[in-house]
Each structure stands twice: as structure tokens, then as C-alpha cells.
PDB file of N, CA and C in Angstrom:
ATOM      1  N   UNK A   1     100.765 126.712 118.378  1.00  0.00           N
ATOM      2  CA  UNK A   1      99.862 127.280 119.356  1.00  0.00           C
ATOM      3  C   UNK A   1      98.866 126.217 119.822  1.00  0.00           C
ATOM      4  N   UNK A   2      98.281 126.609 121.008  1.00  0.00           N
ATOM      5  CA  UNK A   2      96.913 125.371 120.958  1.00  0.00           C
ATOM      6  C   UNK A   2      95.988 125.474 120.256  1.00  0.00           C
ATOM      7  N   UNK A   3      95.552 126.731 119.745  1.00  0.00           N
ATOM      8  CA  UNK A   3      94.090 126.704 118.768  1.00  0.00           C
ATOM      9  C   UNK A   3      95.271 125.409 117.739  1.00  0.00           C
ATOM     10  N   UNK A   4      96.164 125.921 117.132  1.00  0.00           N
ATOM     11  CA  UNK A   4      96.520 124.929 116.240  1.00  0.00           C
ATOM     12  C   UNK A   4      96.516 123.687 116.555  1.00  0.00           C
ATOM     13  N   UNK A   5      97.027 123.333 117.525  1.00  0.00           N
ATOM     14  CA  UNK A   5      97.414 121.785 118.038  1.00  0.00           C
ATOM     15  C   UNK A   5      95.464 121.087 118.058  1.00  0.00           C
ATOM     16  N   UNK A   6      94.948 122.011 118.819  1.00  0.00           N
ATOM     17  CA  UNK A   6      93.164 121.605 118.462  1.00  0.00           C
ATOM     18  C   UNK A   6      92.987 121.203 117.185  1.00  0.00           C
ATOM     19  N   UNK A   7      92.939 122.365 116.732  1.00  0.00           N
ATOM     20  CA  UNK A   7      92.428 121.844 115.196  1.00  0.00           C
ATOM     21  C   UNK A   7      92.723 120.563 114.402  1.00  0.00           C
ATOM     22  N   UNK A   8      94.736 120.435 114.526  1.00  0.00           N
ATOM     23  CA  UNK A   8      95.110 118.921 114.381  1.00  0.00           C
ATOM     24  C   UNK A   8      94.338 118.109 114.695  1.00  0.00           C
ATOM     25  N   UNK A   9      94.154 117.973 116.174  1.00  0.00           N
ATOM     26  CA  UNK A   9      93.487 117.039 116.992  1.00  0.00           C
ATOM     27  C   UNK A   9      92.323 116.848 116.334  1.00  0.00           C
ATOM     28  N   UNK A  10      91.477 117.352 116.040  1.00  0.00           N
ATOM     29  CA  UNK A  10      89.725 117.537 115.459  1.00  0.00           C
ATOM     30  C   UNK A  10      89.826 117.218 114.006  1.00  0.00           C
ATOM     31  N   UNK A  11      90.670 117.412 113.132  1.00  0.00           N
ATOM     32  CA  UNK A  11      90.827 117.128 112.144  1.00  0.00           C
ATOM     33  C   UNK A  11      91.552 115.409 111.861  1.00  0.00           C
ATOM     34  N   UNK A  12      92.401 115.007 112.759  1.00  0.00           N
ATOM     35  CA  UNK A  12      92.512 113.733 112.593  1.00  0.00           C
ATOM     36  C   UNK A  12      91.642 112.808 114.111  1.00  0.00           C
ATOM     37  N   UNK A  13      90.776 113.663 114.734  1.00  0.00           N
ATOM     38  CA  UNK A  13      89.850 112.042 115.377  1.00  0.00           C
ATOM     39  C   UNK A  13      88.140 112.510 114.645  1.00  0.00           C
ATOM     40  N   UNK A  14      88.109 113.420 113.702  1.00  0.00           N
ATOM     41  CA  UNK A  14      86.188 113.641 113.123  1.00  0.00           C
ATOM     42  C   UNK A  14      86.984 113.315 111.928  1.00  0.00           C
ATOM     43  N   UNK A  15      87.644 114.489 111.516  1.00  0.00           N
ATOM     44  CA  UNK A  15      87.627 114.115 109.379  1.00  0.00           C
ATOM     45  C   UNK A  15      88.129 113.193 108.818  1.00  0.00           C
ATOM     46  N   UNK A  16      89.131 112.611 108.908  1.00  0.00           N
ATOM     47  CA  UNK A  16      90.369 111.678 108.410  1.00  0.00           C
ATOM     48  C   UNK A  16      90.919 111.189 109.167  1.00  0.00           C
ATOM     49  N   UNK A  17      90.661 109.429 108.994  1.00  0.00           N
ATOM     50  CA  UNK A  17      91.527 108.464 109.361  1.00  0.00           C
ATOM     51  C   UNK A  17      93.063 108.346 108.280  1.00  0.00           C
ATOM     52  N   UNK A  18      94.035 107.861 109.037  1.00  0.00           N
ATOM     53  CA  UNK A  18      95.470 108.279 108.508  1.00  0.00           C
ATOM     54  C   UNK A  18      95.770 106.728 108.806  1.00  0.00           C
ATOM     55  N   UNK A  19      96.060 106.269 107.978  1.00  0.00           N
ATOM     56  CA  UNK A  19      96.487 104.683 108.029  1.00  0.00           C
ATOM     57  C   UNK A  19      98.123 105.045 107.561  1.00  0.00           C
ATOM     58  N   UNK A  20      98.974 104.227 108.373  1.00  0.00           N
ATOM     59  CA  UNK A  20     100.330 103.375 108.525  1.00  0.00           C
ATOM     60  C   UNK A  20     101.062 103.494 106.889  1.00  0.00           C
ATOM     61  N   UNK A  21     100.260 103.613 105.737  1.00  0.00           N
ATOM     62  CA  UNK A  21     100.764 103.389 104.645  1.00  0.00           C
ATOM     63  C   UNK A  21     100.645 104.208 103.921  1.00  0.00           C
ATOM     64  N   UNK A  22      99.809 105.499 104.502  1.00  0.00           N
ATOM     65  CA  UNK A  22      99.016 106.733 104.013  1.00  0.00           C
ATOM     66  C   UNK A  22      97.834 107.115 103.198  1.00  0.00           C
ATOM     67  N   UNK A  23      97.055 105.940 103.200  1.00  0.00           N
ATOM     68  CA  UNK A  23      95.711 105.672 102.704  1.00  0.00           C
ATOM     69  C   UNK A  23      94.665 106.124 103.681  1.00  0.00           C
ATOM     70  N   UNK A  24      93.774 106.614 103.215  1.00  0.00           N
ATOM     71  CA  UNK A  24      92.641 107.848 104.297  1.00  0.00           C
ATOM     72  C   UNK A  24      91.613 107.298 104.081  1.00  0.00           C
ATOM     73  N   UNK A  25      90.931 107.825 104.925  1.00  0.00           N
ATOM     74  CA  UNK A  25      89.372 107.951 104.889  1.00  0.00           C
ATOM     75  C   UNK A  25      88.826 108.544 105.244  1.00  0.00           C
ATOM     76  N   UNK A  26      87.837 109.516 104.484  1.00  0.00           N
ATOM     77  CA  UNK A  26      87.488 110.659 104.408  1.00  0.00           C
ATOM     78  C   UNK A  26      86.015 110.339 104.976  1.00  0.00           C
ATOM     79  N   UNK A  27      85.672 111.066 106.662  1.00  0.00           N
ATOM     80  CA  UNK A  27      84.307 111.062 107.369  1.00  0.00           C
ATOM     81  C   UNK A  27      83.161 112.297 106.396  1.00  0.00           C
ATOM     82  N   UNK A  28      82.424 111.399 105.874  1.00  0.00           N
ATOM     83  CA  UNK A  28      81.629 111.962 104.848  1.00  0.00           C
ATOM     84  C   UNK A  28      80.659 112.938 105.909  1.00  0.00           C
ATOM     85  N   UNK A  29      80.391 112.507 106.965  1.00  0.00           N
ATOM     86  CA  UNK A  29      79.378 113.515 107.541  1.00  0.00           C
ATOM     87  C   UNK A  29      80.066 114.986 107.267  1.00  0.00           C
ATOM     88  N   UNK A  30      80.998 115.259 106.863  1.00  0.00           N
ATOM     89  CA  UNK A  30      81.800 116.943 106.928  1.00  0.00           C
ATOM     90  C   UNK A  30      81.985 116.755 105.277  1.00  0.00           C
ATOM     91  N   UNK A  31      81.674 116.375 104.897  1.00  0.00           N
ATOM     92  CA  UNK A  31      81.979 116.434 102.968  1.00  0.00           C
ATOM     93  C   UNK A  31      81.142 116.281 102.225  1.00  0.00           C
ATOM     94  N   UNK A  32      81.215 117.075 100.958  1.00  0.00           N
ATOM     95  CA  UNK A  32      79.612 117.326 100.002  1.00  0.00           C
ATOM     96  C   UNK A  32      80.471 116.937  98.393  1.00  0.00           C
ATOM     97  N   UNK A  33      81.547 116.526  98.414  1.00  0.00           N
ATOM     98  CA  UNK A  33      82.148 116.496  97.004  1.00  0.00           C
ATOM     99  C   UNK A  33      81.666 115.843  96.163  1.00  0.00           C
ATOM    100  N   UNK A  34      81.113 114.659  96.817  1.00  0.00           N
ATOM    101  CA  UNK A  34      80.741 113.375  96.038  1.00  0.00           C
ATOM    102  C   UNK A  34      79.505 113.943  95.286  1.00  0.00           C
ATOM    103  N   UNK A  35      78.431 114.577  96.075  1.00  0.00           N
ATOM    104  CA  UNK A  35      77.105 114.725  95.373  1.00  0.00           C
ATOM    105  C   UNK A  35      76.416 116.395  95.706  1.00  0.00           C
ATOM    106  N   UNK A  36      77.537 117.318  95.954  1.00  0.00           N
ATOM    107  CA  UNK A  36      77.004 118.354  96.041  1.00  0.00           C
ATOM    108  C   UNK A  36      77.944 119.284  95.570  1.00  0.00           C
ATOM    109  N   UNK A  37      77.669 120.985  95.178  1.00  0.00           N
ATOM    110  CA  UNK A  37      78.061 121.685  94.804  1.00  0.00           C
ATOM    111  C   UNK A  37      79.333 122.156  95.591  1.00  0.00           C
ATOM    112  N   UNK A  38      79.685 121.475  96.557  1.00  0.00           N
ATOM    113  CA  UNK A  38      80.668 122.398  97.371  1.00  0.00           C
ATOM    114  C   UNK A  38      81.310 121.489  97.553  1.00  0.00           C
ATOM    115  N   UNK A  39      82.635 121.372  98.480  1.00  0.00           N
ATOM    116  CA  UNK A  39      83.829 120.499  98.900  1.00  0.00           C
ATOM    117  C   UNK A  39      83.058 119.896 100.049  1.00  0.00           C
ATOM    118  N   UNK A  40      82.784 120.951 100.791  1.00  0.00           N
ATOM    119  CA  UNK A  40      82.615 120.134 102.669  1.00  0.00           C
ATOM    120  C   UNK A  40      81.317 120.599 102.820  1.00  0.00           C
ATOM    121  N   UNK A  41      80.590 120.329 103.882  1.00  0.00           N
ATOM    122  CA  UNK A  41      79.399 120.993 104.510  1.00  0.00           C
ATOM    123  C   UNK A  41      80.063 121.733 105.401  1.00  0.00           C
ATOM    124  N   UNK A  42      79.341 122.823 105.264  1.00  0.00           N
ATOM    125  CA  UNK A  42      79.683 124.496 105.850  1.00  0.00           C
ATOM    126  C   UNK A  42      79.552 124.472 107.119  1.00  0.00           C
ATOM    127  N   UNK A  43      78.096 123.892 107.415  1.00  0.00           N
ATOM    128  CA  UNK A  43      77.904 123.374 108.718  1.00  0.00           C
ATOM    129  C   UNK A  43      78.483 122.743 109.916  1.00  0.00           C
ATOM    130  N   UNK A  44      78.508 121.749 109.262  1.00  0.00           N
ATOM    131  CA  UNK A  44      78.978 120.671 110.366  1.00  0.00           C
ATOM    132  C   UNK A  44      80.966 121.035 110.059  1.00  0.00           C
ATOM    133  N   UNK A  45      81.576 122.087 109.133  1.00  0.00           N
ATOM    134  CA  UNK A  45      82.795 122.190 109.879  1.00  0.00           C
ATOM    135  C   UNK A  45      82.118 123.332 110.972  1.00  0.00           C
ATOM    136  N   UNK A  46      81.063 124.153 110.723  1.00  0.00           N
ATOM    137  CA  UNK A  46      80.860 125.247 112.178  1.00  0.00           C
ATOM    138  C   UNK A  46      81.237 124.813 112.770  1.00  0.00           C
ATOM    139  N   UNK A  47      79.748 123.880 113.419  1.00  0.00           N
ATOM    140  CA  UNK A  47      80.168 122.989 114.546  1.00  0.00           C
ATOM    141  C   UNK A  47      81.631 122.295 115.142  1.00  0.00           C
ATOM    142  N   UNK A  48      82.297 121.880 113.909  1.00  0.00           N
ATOM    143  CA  UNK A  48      83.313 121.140 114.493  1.00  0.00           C
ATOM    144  C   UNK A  48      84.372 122.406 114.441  1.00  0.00           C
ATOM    145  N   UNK A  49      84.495 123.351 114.435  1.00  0.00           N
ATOM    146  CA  UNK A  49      85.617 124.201 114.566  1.00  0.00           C
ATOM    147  C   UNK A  49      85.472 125.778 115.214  1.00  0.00           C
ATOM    148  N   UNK A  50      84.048 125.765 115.377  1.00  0.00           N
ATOM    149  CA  UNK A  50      83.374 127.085 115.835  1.00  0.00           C
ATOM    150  C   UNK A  50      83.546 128.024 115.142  1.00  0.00           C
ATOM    151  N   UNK A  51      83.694 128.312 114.100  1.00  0.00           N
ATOM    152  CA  UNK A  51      83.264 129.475 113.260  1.00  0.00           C
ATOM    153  C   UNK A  51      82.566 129.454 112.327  1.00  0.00           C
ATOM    154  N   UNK A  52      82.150 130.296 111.623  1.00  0.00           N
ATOM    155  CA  UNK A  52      80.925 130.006 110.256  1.00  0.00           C
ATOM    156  C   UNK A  52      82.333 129.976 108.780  1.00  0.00           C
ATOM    157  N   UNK A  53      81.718 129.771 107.846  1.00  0.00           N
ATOM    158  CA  UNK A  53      83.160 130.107 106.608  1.00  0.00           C
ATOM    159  C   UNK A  53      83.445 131.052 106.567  1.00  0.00           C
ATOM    160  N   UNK A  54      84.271 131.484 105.834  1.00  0.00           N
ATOM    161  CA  UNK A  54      84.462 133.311 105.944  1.00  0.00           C
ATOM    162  C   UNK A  54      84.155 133.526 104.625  1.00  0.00           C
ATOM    163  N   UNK A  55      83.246 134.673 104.447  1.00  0.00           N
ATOM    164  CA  UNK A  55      82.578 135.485 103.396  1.00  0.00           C
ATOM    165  C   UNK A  55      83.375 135.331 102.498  1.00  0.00           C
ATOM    166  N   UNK A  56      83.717 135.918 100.943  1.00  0.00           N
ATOM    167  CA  UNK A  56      84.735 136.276 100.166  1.00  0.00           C
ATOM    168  C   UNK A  56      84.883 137.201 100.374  1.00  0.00           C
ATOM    169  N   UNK A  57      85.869 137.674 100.115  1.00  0.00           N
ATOM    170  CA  UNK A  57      86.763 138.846 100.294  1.00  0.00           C
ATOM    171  C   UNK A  57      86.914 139.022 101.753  1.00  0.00           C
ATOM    172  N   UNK A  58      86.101 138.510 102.974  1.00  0.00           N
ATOM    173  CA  UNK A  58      86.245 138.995 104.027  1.00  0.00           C
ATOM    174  C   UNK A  58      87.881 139.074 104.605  1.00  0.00           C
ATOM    175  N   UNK A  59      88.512 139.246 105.276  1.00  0.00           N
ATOM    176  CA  UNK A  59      89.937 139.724 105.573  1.00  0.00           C
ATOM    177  C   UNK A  59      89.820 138.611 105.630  1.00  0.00           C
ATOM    178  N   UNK A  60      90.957 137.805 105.867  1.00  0.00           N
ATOM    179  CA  UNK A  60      91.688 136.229 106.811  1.00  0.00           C
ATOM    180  C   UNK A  60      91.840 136.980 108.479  1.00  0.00           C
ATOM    181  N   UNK A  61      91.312 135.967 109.067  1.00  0.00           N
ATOM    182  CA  UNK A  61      91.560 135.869 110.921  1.00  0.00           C
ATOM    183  C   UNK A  61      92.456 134.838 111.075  1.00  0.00           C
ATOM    184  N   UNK A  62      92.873 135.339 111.868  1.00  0.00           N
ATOM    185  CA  UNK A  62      93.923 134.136 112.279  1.00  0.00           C
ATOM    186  C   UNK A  62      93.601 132.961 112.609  1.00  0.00           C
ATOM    187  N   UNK A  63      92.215 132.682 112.930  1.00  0.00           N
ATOM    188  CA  UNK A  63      92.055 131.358 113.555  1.00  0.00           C
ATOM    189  C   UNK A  63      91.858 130.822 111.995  1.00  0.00           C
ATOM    190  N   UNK A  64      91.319 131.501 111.095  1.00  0.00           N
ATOM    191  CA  UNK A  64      91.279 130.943 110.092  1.00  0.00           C
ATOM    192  C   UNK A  64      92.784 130.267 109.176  1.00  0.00           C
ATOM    193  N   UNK A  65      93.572 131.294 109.358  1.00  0.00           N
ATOM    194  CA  UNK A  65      95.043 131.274 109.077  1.00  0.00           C
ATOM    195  C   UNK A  65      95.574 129.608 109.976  1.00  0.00           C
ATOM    196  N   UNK A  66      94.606 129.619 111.165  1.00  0.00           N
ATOM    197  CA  UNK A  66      95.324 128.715 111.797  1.00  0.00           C
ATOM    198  C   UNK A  66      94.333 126.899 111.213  1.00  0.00           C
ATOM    199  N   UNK A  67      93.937 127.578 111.003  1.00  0.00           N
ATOM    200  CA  UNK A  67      92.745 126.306 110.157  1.00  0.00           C
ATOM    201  C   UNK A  67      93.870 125.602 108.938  1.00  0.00           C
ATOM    202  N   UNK A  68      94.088 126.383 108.669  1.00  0.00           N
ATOM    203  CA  UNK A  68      94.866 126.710 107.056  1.00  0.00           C
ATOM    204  C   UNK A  68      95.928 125.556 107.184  1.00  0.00           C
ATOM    205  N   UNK A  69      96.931 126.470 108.638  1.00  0.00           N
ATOM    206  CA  UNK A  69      98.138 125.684 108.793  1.00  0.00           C
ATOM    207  C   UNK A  69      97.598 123.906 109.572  1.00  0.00           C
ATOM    208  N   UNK A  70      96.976 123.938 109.860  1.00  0.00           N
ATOM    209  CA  UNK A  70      96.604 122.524 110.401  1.00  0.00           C
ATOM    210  C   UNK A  70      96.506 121.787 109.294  1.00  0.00           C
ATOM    211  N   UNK A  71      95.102 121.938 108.147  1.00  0.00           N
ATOM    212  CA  UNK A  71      94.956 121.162 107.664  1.00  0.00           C
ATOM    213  C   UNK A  71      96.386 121.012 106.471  1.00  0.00           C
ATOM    214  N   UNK A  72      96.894 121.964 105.963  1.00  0.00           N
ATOM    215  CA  UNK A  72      98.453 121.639 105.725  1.00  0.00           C
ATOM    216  C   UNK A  72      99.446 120.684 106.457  1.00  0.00           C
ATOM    217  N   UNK A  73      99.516 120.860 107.240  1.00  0.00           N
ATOM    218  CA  UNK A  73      99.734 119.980 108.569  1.00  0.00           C
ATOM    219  C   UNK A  73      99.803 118.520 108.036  1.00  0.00           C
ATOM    220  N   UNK A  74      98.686 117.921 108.612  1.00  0.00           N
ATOM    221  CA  UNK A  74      98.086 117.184 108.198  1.00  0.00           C
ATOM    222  C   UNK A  74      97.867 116.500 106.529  1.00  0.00           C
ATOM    223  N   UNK A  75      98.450 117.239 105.848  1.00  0.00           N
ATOM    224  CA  UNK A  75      98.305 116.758 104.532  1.00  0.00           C
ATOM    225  C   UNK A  75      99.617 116.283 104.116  1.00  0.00           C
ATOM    226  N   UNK A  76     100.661 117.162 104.830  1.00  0.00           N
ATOM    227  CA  UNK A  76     102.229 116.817 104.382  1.00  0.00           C
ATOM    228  C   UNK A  76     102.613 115.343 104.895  1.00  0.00           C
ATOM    229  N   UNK A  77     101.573 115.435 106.861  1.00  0.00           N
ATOM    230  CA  UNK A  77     101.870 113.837 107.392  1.00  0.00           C
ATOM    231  C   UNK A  77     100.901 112.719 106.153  1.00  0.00           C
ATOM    232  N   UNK A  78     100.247 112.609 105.612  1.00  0.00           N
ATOM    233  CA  UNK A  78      99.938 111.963 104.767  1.00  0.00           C
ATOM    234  C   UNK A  78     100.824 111.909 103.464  1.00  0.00           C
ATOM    235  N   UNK A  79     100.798 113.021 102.920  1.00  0.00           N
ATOM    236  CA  UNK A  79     101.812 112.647 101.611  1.00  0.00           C
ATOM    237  C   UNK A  79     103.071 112.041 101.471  1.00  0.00           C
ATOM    238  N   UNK A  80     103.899 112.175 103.269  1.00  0.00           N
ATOM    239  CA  UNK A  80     105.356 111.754 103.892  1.00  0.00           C
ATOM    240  C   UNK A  80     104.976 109.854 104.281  1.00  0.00           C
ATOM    241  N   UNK A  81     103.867 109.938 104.368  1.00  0.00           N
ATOM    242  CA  UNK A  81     103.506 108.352 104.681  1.00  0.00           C
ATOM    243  C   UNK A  81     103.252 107.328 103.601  1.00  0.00           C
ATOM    244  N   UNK A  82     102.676 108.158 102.248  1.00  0.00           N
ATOM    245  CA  UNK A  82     102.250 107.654 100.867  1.00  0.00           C
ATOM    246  C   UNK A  82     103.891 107.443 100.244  1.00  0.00           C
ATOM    247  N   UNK A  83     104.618 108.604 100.421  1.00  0.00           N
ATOM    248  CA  UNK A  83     105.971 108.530  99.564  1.00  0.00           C
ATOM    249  C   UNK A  83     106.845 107.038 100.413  1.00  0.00           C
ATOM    250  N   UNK A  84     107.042 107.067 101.638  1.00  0.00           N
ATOM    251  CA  UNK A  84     107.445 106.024 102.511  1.00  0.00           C
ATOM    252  C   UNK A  84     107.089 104.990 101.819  1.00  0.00           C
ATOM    253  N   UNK A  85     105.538 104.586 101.735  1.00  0.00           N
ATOM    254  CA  UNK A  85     104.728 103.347 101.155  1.00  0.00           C
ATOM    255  C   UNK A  85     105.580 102.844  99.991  1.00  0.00           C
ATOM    256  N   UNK A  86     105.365 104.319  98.794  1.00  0.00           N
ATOM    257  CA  UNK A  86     105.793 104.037  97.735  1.00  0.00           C
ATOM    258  C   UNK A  86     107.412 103.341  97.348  1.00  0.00           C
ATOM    259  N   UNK A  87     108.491 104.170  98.240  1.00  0.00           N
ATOM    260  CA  UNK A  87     109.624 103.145  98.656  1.00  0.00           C
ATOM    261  C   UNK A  87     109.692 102.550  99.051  1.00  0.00           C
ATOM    262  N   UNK A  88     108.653 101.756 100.093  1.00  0.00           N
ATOM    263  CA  UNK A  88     108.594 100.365 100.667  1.00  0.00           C
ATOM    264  C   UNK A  88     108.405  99.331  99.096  1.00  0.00           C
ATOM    265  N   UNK A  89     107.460  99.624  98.667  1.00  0.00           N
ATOM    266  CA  UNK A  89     106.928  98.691  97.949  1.00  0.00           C
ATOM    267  C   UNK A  89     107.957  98.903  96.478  1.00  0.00           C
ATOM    268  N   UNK A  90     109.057 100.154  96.076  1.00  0.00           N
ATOM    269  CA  UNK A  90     109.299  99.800  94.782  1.00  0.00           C
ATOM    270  C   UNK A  90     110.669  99.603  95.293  1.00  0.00           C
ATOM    271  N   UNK A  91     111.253 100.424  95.932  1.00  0.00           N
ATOM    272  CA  UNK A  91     112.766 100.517  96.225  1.00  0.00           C
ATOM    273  C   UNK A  91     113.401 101.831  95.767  1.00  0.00           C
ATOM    274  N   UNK A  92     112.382 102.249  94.767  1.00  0.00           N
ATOM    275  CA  UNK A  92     112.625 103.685  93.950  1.00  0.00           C
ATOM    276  C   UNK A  92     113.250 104.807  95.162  1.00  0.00           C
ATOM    277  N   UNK A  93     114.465 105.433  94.968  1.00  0.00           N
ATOM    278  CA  UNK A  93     114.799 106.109  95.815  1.00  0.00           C
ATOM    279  C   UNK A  93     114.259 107.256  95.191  1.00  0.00           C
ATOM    280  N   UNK A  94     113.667 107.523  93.923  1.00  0.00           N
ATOM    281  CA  UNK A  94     112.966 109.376  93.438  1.00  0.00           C
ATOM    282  C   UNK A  94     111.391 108.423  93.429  1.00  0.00           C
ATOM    283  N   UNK A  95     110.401 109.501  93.631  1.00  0.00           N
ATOM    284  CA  UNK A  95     108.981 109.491  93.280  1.00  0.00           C
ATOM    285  C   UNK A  95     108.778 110.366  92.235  1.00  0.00           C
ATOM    286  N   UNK A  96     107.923 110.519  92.136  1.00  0.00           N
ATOM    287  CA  UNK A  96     107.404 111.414  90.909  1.00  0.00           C
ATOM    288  C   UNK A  96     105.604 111.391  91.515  1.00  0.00           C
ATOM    289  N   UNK A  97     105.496 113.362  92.018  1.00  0.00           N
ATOM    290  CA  UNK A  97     104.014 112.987  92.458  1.00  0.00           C
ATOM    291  C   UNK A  97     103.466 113.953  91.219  1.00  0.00           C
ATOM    292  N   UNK A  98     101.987 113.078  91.278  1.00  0.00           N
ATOM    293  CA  UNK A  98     101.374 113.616  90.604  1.00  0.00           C
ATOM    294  C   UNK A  98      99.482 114.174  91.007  1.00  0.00           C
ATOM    295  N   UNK A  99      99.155 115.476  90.120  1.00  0.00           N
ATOM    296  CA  UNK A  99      97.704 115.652  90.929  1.00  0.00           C
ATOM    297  C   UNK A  99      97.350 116.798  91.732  1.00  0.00           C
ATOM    298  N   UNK A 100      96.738 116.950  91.773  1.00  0.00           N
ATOM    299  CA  UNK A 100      96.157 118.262  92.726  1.00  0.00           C
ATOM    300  C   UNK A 100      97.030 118.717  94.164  1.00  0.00           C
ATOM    301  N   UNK A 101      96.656 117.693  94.898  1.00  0.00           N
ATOM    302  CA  UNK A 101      97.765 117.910  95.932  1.00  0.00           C
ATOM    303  C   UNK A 101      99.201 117.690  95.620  1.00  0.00           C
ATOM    304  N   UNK A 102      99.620 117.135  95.041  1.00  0.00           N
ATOM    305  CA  UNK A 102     101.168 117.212  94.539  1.00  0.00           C
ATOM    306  C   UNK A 102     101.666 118.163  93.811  1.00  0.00           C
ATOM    307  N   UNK A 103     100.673 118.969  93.719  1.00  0.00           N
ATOM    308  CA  UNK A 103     100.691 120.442  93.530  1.00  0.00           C
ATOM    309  C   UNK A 103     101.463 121.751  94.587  1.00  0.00           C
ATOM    310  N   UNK A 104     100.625 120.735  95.636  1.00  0.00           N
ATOM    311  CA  UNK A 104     101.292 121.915  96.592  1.00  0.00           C
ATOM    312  C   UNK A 104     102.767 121.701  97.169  1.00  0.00           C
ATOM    313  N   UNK A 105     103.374 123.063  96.681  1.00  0.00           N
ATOM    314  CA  UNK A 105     104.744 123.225  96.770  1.00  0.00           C
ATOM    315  C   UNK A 105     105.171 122.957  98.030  1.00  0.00           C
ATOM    316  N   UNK A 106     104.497 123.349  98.893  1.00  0.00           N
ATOM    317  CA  UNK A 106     104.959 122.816 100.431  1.00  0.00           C
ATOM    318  C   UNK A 106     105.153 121.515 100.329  1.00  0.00           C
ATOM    319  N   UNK A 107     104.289 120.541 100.448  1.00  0.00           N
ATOM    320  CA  UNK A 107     104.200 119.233 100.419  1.00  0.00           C
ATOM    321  C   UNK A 107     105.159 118.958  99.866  1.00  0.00           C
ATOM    322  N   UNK A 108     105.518 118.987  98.644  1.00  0.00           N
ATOM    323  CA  UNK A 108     106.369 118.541  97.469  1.00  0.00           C
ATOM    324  C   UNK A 108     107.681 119.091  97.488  1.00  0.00           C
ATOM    325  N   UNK A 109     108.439 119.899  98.396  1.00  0.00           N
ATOM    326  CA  UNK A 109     109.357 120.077  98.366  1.00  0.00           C
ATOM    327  C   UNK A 109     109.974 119.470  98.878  1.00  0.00           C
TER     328      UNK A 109
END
């Protein structure tokens, strides 16, 4: 959809640079991990995505749903660029991921 294709867009030219080999860099103005209680600032994703967070328990909206699938999105083109790297540099035709995100079954399948 385009809300989706946006969000891509906004998510790789504000949050994350995506380098050639799959090494990132994470735009700290939208992130609190390092020295605060939360993952991101709540805020400044408002701003950058127009909605506030959604409550707990509040239902899922679709734009949120569509938040979801972007930044998924976006995480698989990184993990598909890291595994690439990793056969560039060993020759290893299996990886073995490991870690939080190599968690997620999408990615990793």
C-alpha cells in the first residue's frame, strides 16, 4: 500500500542507515535504549509517523499493523545483506544466526 511504502521510505531516510554489507546506524534522535527506560522516544516517532503509541491493550489499527509490516520489512533487507556479507567473507554456504532478531522466524526462515 502507500501508507506502507511511506513508512519504508521514513524509516530508511530518519531511522537507519543500511550500508552495502548490512551494518546500520541507528539515528539516535528517535531512540532512548542506550540511556533510558524505553526502546525509542514516543515522541519524535509521533512526529515522524503521525500517530501517538498505542495504549496497551488498545485494539491494533491498521496503520499500526502497517508500521509493523514496514519495520519487518526493513529488518529482513538488513539481515539478507548481513547473511550475503557473511558468505562473502567466509564462503560458508549455512550461517548460523544468532540473538534477538535471529529470533524472528520471518527473518530466519
Amino acid at each position: 500500500s502507500e501508507l506502507l511504502q511511506d513508512y519504508i521510505t521514513k524509516i530508511k531516510s530518519e531511522l537507519v542507515d543500511i550500508r552495502a554489507d548490512g551494518s546500520i546506524w541507528l539515528n539516535q534522535k528517535y531512540f532512548d535504549y542506550a540511556t533510558g527506560l524505553r526502546m525509542v522516544k514516543d515522541k519524535k516517532w509521533e512526529e515522524l509517523f503521525g500517530f501517538p503509541r498505542r495504549e496497551d491493550e488498545a485494539e491494533l489499527e491498521q496503520h499500526e499493523a502497517d508500521l509493523a509490516l514496514a519495520i519487518q520489512m526493513v529488518t529482513e533487507e538488513v539481515v539478507i545483506l548481513m547473511a550475503k556479507e557473511a558468505k562473502k567473507l567466509t564462503g560458508a554456504n549455512a550461517i548460523c544466526l544468532a540473538g534477538g532478531v535471529a529470533l524472528n522466524c520471518v527473518a530466519n526462515g
